[in-house]
N, C-alpha and C. Protein backbone atom coordinates (compact mmCIF):
# COMPACT_ATOMS: atom_id res chain seq x y z
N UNK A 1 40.69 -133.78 0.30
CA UNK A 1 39.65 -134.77 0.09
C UNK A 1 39.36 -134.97 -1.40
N UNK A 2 39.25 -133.37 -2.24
CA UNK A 2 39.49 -133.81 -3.32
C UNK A 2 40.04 -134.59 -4.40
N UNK A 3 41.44 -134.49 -3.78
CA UNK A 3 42.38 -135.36 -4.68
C UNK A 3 42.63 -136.43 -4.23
N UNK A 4 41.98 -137.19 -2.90
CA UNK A 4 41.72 -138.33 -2.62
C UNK A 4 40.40 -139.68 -3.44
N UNK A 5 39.43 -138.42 -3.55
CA UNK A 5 38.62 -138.92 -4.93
C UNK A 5 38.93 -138.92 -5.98
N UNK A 6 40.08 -138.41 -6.54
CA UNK A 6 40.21 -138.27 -7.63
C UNK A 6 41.25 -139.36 -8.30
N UNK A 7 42.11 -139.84 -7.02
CA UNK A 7 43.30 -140.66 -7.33
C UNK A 7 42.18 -141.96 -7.36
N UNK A 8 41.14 -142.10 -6.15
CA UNK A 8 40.60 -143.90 -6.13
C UNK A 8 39.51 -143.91 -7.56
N UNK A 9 38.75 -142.43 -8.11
CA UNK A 9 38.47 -142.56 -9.28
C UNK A 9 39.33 -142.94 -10.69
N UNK A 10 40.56 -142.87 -10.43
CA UNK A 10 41.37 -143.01 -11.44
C UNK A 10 42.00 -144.53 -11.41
N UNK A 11 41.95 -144.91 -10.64
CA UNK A 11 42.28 -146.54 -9.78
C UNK A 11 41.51 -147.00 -10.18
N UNK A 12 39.98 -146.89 -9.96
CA UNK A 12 39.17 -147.70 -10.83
C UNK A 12 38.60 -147.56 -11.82
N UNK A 13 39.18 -146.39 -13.26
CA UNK A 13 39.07 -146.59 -14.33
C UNK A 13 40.11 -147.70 -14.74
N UNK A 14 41.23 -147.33 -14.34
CA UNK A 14 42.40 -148.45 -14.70
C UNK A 14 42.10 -149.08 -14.37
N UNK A 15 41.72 -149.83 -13.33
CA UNK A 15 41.60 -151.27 -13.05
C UNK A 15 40.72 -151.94 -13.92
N UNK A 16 39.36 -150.88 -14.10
CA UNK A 16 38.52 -151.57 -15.13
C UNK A 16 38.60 -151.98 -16.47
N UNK A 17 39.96 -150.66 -16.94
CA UNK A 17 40.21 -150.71 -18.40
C UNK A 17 41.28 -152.28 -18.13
N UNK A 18 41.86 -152.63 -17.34
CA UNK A 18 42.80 -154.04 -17.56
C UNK A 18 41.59 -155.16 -17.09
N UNK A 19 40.89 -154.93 -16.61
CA UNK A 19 39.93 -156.25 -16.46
C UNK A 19 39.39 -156.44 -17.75
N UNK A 20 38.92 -155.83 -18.45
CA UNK A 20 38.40 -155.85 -19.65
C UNK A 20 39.38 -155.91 -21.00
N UNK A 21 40.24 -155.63 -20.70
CA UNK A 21 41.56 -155.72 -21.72
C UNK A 21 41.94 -157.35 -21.62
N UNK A 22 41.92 -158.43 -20.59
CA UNK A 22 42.05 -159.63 -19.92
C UNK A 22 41.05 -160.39 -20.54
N UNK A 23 39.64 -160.13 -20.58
CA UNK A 23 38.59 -160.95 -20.71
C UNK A 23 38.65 -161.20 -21.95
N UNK A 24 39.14 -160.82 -23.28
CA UNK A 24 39.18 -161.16 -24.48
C UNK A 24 40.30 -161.88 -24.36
N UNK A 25 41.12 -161.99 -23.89
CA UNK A 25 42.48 -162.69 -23.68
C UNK A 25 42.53 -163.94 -23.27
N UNK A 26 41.44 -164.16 -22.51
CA UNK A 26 41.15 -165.33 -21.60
C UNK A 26 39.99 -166.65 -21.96
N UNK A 27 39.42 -165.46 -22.97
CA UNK A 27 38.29 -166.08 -23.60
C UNK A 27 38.79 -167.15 -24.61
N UNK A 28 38.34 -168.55 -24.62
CA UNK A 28 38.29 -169.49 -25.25
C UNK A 28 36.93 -170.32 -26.51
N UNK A 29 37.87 -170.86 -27.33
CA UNK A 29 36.09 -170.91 -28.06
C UNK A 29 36.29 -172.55 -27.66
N UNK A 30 34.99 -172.32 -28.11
CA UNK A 30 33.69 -173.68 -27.00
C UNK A 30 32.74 -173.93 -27.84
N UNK A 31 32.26 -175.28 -27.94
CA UNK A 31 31.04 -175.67 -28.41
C UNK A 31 29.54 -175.13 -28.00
N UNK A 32 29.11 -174.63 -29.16
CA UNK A 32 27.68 -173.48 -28.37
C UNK A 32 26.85 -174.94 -28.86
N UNK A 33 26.58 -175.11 -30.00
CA UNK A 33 25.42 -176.41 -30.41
C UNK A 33 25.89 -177.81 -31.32
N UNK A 34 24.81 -178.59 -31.36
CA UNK A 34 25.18 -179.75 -32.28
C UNK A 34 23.86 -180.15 -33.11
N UNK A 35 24.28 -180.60 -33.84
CA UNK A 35 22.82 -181.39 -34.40
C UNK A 35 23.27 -182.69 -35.18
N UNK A 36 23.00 -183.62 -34.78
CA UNK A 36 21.23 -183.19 -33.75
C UNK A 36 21.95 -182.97 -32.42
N UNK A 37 21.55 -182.64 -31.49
CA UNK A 37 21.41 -181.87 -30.00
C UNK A 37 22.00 -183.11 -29.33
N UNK A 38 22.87 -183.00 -28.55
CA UNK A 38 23.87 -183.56 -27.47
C UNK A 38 22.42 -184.92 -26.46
N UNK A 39 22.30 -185.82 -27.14
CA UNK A 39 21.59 -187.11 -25.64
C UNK A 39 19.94 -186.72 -26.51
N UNK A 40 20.04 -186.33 -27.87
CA UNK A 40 18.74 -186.21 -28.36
C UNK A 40 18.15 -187.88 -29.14
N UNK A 41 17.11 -187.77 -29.34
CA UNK A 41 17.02 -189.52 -30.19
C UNK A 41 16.30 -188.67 -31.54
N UNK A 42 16.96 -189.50 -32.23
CA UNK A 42 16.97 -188.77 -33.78
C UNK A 42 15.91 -190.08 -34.65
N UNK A 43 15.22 -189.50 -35.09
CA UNK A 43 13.56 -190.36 -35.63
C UNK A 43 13.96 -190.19 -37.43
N UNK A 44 14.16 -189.36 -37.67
CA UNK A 44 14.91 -189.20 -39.12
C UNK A 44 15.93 -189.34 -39.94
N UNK A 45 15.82 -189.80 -41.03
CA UNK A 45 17.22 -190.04 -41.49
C UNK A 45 18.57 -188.84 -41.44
N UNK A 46 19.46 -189.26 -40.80
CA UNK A 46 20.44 -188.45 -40.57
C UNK A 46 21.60 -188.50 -41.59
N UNK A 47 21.79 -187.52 -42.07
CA UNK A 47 23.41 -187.41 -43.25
C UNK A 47 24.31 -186.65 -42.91
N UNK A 48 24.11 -185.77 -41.74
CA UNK A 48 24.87 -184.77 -41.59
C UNK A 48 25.18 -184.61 -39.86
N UNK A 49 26.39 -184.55 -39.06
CA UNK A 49 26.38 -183.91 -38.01
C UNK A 49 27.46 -182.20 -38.00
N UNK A 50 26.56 -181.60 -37.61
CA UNK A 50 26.89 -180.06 -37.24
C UNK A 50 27.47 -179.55 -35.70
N UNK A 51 28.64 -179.74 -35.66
CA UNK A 51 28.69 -178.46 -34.49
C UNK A 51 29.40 -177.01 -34.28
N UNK A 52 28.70 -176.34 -33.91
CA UNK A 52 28.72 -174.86 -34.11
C UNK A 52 29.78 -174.62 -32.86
N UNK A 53 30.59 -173.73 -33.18
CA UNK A 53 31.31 -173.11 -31.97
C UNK A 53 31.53 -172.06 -31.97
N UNK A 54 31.57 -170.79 -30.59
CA UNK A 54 31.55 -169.62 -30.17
C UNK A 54 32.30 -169.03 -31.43
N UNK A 55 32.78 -169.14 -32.19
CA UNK A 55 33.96 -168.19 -33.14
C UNK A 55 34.38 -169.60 -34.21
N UNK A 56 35.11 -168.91 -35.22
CA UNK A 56 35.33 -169.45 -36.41
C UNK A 56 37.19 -170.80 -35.70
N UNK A 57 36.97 -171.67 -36.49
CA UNK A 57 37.98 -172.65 -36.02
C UNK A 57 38.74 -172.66 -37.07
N UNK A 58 40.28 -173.35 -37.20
CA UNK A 58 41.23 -173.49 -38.07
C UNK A 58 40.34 -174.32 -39.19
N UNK A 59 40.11 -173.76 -40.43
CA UNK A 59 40.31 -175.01 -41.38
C UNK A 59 40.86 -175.87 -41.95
N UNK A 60 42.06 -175.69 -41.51
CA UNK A 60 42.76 -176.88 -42.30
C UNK A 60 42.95 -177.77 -41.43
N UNK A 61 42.76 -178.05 -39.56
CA UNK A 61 42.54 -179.04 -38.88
C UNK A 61 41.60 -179.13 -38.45
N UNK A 62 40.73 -179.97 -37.98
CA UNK A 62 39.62 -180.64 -37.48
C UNK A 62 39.54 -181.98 -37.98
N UNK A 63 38.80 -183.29 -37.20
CA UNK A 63 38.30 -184.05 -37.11
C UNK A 63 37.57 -184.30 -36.63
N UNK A 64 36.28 -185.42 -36.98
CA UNK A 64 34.76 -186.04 -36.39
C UNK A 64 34.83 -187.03 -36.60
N UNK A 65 34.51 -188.05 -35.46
CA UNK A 65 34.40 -189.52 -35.90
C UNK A 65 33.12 -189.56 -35.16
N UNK A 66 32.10 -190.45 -36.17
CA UNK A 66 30.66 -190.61 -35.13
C UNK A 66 30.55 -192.46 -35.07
N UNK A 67 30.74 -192.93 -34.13
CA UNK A 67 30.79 -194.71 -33.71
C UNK A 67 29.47 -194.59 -33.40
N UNK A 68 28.91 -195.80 -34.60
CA UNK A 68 27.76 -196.59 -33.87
C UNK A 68 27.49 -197.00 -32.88
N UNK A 69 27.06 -197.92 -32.27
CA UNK A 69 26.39 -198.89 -31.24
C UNK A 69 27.39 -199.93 -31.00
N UNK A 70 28.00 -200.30 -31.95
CA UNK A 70 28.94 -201.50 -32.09
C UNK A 70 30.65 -201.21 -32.29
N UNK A 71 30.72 -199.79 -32.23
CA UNK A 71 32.33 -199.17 -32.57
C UNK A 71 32.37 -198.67 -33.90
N UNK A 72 31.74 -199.44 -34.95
CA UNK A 72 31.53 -199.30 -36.55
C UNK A 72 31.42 -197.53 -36.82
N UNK A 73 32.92 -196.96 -37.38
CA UNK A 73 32.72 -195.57 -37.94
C UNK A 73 31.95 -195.36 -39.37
N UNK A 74 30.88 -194.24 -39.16
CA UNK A 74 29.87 -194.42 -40.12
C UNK A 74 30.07 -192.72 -40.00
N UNK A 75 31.22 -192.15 -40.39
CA UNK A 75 31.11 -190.80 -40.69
C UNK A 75 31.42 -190.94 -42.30
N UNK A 76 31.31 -190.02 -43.22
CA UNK A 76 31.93 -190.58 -44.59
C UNK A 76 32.66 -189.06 -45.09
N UNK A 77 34.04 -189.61 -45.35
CA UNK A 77 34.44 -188.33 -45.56
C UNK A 77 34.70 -187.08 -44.42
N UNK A 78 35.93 -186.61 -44.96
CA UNK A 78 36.54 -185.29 -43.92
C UNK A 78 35.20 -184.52 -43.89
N UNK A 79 35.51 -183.78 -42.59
CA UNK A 79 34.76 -183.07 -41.91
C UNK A 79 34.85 -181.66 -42.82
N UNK A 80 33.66 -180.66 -43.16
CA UNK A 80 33.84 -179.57 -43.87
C UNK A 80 34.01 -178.38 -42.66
N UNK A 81 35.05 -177.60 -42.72
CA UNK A 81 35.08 -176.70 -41.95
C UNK A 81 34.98 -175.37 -42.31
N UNK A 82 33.98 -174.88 -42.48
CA UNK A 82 33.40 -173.20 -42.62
C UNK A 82 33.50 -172.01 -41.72
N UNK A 83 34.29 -171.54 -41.09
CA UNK A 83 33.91 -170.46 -40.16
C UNK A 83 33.96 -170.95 -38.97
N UNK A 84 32.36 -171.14 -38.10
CA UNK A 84 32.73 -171.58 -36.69
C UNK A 84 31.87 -172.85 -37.13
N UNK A 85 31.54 -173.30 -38.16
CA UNK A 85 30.81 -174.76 -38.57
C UNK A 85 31.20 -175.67 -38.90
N UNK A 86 31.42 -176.62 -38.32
CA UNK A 86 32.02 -178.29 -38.71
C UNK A 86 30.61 -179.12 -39.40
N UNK A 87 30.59 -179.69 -40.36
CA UNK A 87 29.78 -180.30 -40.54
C UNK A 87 31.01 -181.79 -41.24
N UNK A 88 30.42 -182.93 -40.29
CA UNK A 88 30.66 -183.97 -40.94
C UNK A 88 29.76 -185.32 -42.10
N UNK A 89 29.97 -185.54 -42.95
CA UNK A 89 29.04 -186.14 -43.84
C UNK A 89 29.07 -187.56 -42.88
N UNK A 90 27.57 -188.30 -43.29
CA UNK A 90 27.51 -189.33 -42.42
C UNK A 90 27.18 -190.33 -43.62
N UNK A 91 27.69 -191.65 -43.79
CA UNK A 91 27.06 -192.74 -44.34
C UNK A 91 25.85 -193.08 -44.04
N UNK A 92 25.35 -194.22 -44.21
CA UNK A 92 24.15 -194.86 -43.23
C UNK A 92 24.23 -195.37 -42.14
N UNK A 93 23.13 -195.01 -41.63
CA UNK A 93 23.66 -195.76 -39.81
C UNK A 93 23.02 -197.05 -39.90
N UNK A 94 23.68 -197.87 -39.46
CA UNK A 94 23.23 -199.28 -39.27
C UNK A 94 22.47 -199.94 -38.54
N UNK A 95 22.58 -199.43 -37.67
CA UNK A 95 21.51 -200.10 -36.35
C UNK A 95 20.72 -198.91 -35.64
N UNK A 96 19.56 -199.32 -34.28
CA UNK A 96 19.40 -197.66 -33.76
C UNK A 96 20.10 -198.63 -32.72
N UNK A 97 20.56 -197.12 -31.64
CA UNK A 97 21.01 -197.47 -30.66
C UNK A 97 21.63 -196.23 -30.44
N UNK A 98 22.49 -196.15 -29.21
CA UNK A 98 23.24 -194.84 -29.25
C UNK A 98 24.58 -194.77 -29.85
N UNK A 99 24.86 -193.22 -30.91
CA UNK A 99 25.74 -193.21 -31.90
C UNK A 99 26.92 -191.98 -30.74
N UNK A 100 27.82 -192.33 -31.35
CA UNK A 100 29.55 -191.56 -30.16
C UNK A 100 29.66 -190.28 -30.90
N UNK A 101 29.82 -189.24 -31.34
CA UNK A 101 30.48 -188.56 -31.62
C UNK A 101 31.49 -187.48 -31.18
N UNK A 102 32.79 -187.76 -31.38
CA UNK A 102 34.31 -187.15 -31.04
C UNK A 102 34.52 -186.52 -31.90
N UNK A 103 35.19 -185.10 -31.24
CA UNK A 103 35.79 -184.14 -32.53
C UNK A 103 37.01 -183.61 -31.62
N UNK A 104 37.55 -183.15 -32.44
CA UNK A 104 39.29 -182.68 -32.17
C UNK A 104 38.94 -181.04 -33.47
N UNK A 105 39.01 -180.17 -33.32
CA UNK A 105 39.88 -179.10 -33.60
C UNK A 105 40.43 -178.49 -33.31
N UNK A 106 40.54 -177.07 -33.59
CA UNK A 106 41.67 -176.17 -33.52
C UNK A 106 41.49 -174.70 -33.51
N UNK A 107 41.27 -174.30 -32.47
CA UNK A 107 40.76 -172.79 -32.52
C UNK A 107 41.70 -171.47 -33.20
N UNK A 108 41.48 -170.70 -33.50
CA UNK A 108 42.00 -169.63 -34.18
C UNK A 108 43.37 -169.52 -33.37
N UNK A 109 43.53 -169.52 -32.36
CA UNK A 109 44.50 -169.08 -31.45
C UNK A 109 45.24 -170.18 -30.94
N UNK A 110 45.01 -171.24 -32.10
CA UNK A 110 46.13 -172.78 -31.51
C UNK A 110 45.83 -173.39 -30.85
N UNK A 111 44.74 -173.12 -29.82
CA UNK A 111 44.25 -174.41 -28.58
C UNK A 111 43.45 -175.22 -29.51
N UNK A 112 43.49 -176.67 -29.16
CA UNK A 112 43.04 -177.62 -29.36
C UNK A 112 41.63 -177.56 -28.71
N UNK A 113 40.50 -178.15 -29.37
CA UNK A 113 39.51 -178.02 -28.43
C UNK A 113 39.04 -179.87 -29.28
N UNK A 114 38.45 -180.23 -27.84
CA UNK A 114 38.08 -181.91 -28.52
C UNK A 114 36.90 -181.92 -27.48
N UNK A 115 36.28 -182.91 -27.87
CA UNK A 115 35.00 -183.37 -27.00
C UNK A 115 34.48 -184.04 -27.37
N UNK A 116 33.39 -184.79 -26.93
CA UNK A 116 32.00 -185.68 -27.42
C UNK A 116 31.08 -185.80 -26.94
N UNK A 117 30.09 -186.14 -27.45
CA UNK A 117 28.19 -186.23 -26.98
C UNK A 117 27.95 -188.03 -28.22
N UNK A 118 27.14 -187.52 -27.18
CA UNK A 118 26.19 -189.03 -27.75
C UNK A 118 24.44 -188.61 -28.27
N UNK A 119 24.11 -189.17 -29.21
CA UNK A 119 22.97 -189.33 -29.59
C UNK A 119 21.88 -190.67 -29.78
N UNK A 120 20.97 -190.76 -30.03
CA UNK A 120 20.61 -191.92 -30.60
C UNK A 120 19.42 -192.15 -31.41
């Protein structure tokens, strides 16, 4: 009986040590925030959009395009990429209404990560 506990105790250290050996493996980085905030209405003058992601991204790829109301790109200038921080510089926005913003980078580990939110 002893060494019947002892083999299913040992079964599920291993099993636990490869489940957990997996979960860093599997793990992907992802957009945690933005600013301004994903469907927020922005009352202030805006120069800057930020989005933050779980872990640091490639710097030397990324892109942000933020479309007005009318299609009109009013981002100015490449996107700065710091760590896990994209910040793109914004011109003036032209109209209110709701503004697009699309991004494309590149996570540490080669996956592409892209998405968009809207603000206004």
């Amino acid at each position: 009986m002893k060494n019947i506990l002892r083999v299913l105790a040992l079964l599920g250290a291993v099993g636990l040590t490869l489940v957990i050996g997996i979960i860093p493996a599997t793990a992907h980085t992802y957009l945690v925030a933005t600013k301004p905030k994903a469907d927020a209405t922005v009352t202030e003058r805006l120069t800057t959009v930020v989005l933050r992601f779980n872990e640091p991204v490639n710097q030397a790829i990324g892109e942000v395009e933020v479309r007005a109301p009318d299609g009109t790109a009013v981002q100015d200038g490449a996107a700065n990429i710091e760590g896990e921080r994209v910040r793109q510089p914004l011109g003036p926005l032209p109209v209110a209404g709701d503004y697009t913003v699309e991004y494309r980078v590149v996570a540490s580990d080669g996956h592409p990560i892209t998405g968009k939110f809207r603000f206004t």
